[in-house]
N, C-alpha and C. Protein backbone atom coordinates (compact mmCIF):
# COMPACT_ATOMS: atom_id res chain seq x y z
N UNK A 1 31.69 -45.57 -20.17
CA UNK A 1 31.80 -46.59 -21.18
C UNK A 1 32.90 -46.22 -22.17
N UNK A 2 33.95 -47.03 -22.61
CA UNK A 2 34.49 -47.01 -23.74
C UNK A 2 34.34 -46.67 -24.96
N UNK A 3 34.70 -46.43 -25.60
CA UNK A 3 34.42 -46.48 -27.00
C UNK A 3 35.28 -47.25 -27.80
N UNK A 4 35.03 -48.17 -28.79
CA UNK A 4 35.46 -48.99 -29.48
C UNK A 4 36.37 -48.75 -30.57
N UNK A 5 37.57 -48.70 -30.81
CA UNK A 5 38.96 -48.40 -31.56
C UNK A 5 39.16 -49.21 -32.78
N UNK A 6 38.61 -48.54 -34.11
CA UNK A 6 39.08 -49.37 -35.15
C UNK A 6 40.56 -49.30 -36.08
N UNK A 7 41.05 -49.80 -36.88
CA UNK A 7 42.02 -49.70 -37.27
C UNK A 7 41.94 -48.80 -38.80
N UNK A 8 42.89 -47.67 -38.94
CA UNK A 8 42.29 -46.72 -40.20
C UNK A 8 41.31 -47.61 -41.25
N UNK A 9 40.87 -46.77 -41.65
CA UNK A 9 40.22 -47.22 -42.82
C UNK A 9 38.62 -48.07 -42.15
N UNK A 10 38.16 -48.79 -41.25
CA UNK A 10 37.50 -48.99 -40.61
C UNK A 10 36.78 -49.18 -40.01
N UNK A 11 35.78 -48.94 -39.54
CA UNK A 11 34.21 -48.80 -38.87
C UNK A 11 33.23 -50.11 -38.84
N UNK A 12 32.34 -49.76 -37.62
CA UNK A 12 31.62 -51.16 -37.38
C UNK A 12 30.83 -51.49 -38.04
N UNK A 13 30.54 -51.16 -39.50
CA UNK A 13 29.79 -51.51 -40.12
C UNK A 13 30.57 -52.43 -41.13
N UNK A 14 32.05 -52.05 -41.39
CA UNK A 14 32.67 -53.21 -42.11
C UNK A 14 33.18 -54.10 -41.12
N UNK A 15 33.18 -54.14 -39.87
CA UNK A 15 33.56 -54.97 -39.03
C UNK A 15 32.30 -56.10 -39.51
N UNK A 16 31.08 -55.65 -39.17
CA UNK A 16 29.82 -56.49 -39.38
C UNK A 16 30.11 -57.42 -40.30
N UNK A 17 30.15 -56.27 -41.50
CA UNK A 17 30.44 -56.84 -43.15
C UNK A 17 31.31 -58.15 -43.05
N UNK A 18 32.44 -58.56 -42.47
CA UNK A 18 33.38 -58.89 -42.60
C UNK A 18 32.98 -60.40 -41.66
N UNK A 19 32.30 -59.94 -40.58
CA UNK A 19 32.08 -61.03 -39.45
C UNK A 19 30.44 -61.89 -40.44
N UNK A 20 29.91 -61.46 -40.93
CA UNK A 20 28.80 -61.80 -41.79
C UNK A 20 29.73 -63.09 -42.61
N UNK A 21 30.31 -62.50 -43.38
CA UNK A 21 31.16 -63.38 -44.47
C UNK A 21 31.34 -64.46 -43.64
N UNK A 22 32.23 -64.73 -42.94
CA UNK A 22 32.96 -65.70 -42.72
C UNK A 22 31.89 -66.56 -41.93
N UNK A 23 30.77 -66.02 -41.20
CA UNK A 23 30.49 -66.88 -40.49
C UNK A 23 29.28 -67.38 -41.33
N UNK A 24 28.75 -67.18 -42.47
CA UNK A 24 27.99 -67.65 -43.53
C UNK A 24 28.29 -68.34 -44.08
N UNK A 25 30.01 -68.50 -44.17
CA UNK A 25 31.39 -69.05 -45.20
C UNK A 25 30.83 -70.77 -45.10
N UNK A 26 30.74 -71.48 -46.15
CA UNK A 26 30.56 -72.94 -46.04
C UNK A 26 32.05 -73.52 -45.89
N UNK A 27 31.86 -74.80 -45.34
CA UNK A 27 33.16 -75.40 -45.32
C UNK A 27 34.09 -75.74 -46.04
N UNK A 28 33.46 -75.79 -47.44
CA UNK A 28 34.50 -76.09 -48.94
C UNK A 28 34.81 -74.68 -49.35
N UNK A 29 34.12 -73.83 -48.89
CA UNK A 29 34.43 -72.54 -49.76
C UNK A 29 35.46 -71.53 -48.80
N UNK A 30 35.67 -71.68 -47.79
CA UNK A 30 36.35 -71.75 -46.25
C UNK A 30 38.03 -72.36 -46.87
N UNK A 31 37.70 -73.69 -47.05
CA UNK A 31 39.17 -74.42 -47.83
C UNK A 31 39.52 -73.63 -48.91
N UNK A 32 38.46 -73.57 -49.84
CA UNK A 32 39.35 -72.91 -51.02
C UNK A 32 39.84 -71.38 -51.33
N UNK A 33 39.42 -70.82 -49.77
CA UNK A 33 40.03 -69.63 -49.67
C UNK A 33 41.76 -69.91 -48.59
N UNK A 34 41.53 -70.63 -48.26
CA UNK A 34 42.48 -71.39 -47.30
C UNK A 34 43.74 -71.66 -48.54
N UNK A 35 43.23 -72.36 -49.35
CA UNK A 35 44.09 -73.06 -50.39
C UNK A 35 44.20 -71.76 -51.42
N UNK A 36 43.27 -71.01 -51.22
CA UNK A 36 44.37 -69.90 -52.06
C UNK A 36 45.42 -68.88 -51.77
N UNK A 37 44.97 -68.65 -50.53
CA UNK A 37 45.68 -67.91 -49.66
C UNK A 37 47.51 -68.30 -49.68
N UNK A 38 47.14 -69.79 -49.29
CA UNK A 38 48.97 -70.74 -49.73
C UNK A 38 49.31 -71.09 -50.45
N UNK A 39 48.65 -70.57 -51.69
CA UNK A 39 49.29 -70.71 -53.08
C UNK A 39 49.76 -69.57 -53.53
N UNK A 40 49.67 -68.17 -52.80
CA UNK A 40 50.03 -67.01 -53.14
C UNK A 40 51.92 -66.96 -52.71
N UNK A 41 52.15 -65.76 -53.10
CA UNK A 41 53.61 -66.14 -53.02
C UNK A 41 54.09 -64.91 -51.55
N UNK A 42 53.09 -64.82 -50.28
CA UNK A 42 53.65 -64.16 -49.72
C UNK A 42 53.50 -64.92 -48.50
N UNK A 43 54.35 -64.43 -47.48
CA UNK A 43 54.23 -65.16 -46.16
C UNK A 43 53.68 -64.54 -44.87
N UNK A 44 53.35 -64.96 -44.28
CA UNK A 44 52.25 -64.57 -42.97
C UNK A 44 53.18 -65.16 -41.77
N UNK A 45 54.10 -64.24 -41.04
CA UNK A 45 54.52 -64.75 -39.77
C UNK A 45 54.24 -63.82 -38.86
N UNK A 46 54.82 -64.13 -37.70
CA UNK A 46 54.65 -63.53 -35.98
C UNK A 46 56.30 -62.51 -35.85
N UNK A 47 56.33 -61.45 -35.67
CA UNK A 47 57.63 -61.11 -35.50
C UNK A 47 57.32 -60.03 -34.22
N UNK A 48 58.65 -59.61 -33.71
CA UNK A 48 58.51 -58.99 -32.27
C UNK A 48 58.07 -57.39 -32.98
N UNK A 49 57.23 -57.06 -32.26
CA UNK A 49 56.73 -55.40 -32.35
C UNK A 49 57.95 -54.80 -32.66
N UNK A 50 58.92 -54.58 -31.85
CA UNK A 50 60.37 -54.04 -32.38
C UNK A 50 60.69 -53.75 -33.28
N UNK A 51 60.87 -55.18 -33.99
CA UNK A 51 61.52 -55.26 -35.31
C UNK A 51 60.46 -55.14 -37.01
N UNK A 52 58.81 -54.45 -36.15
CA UNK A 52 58.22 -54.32 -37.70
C UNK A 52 58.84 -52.84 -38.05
N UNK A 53 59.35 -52.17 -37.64
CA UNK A 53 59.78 -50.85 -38.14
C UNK A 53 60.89 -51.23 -39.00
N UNK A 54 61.81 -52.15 -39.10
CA UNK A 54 63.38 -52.89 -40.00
C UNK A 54 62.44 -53.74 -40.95
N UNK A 55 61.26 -54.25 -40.78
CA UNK A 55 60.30 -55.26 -41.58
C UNK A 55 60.35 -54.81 -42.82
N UNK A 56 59.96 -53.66 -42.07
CA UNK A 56 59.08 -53.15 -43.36
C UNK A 56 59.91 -51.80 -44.14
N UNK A 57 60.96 -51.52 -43.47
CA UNK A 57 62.12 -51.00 -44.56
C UNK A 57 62.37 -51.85 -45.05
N UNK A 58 63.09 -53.10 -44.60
CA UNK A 58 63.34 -54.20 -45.91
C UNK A 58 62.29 -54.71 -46.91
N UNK A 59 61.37 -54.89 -46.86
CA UNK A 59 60.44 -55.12 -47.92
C UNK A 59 60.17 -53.82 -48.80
N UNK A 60 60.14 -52.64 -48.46
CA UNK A 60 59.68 -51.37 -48.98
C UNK A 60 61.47 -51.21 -50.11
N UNK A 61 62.50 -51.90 -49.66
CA UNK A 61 64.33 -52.14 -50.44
C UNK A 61 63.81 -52.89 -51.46
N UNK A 62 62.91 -53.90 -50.93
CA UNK A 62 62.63 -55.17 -51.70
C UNK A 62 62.10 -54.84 -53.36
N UNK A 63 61.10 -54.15 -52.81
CA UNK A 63 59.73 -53.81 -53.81
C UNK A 63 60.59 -52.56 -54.61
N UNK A 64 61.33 -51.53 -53.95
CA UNK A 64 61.86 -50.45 -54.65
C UNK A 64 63.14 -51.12 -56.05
């Protein structure tokens, strides 16, 4: 059998934690995390594995 791989910081007990929330989450309160999320001033895209190592020197230029 496998064993199950979390990401640092981690473990299946905040996995739980986390899967609890959302699936308790009501539908207006679901939106207004939705609607806050895109009122924040950062962006959430898809980029090639490759290029997160240049990502994230440029943002780390950004912030410095």
């Amino acid at each position: 059998m496998s064993q199950t791989k979390f990401p640092l910081g981690w473990d299946e007990e905040k996995v739980l934690r986390v899967l609890a929330h959302y699936e308790e989450q009501s539908e207006e309160d679901a939106l207004l995390e939705d609607e806050a999320g895109v009122e924040s001033s950062d962006t959430v895209m898809d980029i090639p594995h490759d290029l997160v190592p240049k990502v994230r020197e440029l943002i780390a230029k950004h912030q410095s």
